[in-house]
Protein backbone atom coordinates (compact mmCIF):
# COMPACT_ATOMS: atom_id res chain seq x y z
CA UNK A 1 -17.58 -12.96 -76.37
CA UNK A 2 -15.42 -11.26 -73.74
CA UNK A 3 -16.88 -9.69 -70.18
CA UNK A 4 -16.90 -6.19 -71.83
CA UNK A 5 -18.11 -6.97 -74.82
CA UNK A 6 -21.52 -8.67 -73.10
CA UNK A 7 -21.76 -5.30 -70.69
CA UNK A 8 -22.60 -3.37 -73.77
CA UNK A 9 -25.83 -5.90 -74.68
CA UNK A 10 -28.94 -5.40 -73.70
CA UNK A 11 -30.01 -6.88 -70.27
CA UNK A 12 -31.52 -9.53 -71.61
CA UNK A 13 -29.24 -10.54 -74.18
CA UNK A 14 -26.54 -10.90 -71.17
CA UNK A 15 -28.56 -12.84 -69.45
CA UNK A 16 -28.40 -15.29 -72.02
CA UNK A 17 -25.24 -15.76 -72.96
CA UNK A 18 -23.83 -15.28 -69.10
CA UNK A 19 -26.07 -18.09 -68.95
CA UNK A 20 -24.72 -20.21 -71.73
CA UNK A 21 -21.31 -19.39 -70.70
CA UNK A 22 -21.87 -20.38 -67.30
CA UNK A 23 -23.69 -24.13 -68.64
CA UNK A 24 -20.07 -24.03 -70.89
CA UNK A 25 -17.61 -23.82 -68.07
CA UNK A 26 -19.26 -25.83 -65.67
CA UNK A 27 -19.79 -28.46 -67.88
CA UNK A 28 -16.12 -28.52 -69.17
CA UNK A 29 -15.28 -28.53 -65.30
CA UNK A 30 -17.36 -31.52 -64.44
CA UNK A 31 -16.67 -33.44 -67.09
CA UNK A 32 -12.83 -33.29 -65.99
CA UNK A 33 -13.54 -34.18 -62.70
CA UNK A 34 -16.01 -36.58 -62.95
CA UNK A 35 -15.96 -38.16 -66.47
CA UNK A 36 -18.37 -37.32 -69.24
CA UNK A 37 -20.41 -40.44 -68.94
CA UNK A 38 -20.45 -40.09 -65.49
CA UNK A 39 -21.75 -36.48 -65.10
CA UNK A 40 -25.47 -36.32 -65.67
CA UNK A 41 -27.10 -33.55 -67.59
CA UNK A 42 -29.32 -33.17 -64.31
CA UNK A 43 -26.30 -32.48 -62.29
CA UNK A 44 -25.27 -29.90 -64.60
CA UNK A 45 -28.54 -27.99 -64.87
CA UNK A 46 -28.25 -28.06 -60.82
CA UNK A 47 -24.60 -26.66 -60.58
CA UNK A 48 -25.73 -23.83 -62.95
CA UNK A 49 -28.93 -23.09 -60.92
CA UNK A 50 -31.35 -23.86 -64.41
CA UNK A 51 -33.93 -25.83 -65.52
CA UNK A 52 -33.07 -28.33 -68.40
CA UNK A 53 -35.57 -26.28 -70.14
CA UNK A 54 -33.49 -23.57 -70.58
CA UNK A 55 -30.08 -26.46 -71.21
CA UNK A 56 -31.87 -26.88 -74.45
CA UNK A 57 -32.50 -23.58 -75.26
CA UNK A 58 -28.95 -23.06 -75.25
CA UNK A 59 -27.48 -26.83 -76.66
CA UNK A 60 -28.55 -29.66 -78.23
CA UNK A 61 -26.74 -32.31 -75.97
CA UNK A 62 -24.07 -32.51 -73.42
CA UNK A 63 -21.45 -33.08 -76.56
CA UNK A 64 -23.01 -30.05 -78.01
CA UNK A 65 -22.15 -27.72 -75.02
CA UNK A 66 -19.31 -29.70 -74.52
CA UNK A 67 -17.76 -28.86 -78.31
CA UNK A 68 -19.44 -25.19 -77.77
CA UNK A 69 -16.12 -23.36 -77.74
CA UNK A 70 -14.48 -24.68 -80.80
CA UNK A 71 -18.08 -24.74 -82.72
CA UNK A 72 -17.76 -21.16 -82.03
CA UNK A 73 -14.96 -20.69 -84.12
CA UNK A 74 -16.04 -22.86 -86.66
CA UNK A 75 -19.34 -20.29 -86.88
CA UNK A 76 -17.23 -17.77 -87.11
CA UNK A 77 -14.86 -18.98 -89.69
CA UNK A 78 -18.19 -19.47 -91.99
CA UNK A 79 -19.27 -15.86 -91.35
CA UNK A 80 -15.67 -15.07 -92.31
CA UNK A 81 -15.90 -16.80 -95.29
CA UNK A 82 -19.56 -15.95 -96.10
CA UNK A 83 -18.33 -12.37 -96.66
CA UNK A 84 -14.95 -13.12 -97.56
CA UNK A 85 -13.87 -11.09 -100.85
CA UNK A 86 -12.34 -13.22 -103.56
CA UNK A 87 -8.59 -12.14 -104.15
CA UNK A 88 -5.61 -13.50 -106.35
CA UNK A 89 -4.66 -16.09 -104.05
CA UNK A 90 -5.39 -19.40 -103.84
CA UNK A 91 -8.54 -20.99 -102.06
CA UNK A 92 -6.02 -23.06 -99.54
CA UNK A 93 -4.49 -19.97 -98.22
CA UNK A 94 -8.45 -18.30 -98.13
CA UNK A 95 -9.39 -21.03 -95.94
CA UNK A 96 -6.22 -20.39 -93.81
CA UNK A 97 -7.08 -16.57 -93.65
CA UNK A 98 -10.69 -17.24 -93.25
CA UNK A 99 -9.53 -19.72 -89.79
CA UNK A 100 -7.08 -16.96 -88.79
CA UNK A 101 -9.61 -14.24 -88.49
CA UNK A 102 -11.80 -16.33 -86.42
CA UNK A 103 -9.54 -17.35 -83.89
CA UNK A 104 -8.86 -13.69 -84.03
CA UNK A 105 -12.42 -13.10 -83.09
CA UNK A 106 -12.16 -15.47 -80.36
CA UNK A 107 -12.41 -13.50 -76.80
CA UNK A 108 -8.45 -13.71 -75.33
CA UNK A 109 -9.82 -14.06 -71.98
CA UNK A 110 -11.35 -16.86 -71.32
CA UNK A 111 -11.74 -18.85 -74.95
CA UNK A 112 -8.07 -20.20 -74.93
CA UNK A 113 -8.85 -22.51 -71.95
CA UNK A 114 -12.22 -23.77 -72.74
CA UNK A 115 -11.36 -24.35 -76.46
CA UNK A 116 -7.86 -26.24 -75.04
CA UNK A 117 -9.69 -28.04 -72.42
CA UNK A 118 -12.43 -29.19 -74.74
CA UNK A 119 -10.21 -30.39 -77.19
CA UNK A 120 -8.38 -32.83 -74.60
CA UNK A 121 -11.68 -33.84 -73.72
CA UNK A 122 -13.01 -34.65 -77.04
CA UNK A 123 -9.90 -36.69 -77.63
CA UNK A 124 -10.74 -39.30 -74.48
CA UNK A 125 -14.67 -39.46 -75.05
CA UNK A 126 -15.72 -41.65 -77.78
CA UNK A 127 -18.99 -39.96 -77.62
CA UNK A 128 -17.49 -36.16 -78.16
CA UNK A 129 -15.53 -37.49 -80.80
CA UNK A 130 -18.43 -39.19 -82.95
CA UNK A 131 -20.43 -35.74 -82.24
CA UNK A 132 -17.82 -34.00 -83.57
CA UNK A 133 -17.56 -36.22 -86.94
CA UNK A 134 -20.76 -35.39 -87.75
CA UNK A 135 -20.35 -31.56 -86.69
CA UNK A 136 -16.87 -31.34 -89.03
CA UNK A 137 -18.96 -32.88 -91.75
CA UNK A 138 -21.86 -30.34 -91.64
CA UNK A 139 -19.69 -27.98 -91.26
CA UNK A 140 -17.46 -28.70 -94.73
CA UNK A 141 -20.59 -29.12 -96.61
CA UNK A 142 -22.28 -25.77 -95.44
CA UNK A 143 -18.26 -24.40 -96.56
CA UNK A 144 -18.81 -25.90 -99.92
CA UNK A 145 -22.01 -24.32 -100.24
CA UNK A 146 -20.36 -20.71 -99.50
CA UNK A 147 -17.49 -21.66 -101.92
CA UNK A 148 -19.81 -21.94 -104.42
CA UNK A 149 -21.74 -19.06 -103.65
CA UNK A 150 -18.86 -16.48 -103.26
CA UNK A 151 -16.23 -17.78 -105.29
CA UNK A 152 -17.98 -19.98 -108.05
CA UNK A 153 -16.56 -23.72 -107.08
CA UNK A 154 -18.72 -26.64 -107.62
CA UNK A 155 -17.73 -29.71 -105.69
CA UNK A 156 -20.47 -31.65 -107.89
CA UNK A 157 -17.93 -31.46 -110.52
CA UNK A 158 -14.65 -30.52 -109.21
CA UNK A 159 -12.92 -32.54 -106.23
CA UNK A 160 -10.55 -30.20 -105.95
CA UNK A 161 -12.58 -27.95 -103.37
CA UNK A 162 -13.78 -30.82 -100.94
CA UNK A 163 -9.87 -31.44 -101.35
CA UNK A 164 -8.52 -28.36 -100.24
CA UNK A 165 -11.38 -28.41 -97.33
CA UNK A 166 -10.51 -31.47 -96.05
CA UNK A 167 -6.44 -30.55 -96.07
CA UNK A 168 -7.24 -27.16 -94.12
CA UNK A 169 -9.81 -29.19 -91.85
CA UNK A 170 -6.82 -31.38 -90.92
CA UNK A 171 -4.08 -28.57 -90.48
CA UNK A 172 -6.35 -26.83 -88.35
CA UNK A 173 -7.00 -30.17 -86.09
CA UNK A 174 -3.00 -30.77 -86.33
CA UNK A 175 -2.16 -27.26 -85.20
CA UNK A 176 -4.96 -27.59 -82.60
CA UNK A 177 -3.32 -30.99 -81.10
CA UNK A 178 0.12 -29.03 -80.87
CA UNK A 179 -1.39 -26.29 -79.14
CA UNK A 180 -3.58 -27.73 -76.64
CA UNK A 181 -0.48 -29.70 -75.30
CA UNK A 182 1.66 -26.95 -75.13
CA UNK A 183 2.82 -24.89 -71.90
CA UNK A 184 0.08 -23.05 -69.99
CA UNK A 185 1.65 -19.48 -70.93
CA UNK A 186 1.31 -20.62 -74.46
CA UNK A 187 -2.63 -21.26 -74.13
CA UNK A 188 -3.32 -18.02 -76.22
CA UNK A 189 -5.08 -17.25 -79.64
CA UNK A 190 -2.03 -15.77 -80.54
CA UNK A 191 0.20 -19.11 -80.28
CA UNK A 192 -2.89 -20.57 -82.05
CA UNK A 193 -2.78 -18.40 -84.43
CA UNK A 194 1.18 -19.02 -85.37
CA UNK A 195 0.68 -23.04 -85.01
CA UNK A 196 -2.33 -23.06 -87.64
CA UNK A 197 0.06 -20.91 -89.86
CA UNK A 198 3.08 -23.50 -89.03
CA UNK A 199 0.67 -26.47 -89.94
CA UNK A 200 -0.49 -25.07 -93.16
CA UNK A 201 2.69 -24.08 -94.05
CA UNK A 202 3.63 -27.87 -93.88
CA UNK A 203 1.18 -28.51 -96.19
CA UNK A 204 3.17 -28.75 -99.39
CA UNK A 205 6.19 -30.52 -97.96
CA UNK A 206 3.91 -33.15 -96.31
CA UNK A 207 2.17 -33.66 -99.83
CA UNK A 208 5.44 -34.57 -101.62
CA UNK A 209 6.98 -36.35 -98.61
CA UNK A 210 8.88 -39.25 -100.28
CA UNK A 211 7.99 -43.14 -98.85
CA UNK A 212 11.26 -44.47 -98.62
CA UNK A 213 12.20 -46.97 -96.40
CA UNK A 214 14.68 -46.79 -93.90
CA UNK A 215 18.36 -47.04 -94.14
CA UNK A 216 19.86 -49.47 -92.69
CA UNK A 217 22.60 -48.76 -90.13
């Protein structure tokens, strides 16, 4: 949620979340500097000025604040697709719609870096990435659940919807590794935006992507 958007909440609801969003930044910082394993959760708590009390109010572990940037799109691509309405397309390009309007949704000043930063991170702590695992698998199941709810799949009987999941799961984290790497001018949801289309756009090709050997020279 951008600076603006939190001025309009109630005092105590800004509180919060300038509260979370502090914990969110300074722990990305840190954890850069200093190493995840090496940054204790006390240390955090300090640099923010709160008790750990209130950490876990706000987040589960240090992965969980850690992850909190791209777990926030991930919530929002389920309310996306919670109220989704079913069209004439297929459920491939709903889930690519569905992951476009959250990153949408995303605040453009200030998500881009944490969600880029945390990403990198992720990728060099074991730890993160396990957390994650289990995250991206809650995450698909609660999708299956609204698939079946809204649009009448059941993954009980058909594969093809933990299929098509898994696929736009992996474009997303493919477009994601692009991005993140890119040039800092490019750190935007609206570059995100075009690499997630690029990714699942691949899709197809990749599928039918002949296993030929190489010819010799």
């Amino acid at each position: 949620m951008s600076d603006v958007a939190i001025d309009r909440l109630p005092l105590r609801e800004r509180k919060k979340l300038r509260i979370r969003q502090a914990l969110v930044d300074t722990a990305l910082e840190l954890f850069a500097e200093r190493g995840f394993d090496h940054t204790t959760l006390d240390e955090l708590c300090d640099a923010v000025d709160v008790s750990k009390r209130t950490f876990f109010r706000n987040f589960a572990s240090k992965e969980d604040v850690a992850m909190a940037p791209l777990r926030d799109l991930w919530a929002a691509f389920l309310e996306d697709l919670a109220s989704r309405e079913s069209g004439t397309g297929s459920l491939f390009r709903t889930l690519r719609d569905s992951l476009l309007t959250a990153v949408d949704r995303m605040p453009a000043d200030g998500w881009p870096a944490r969600a880029a930063r945390s990403h990198r991170l992720a990728q060099s702590t074991p730890s993160m990435a396990a957390n994650n695992l289990q995250f991206c698998d809650r995450t698909v199941r609660e999708a299956l659940v609204i698939l079946r709810d809204r649009f009448g799949t059941d993954s009980s009987t058909d594969q093809r919807p933990r299929l098509a999941l898994d696929i736009a799961v992996a474009a997303f984290h493919r477009a994601l590794d692009t991005w993140s790497t890119g040039r800092p001018g490019e750190l935007d949801t609206a570059t995100l935006a075009a690499r997630i289309r690029d990714s699942f756009a691949a899709v197809p090709d990749a599928l039918t992507l002949a296993a030929v050997p190489p010819v010799d020279r």
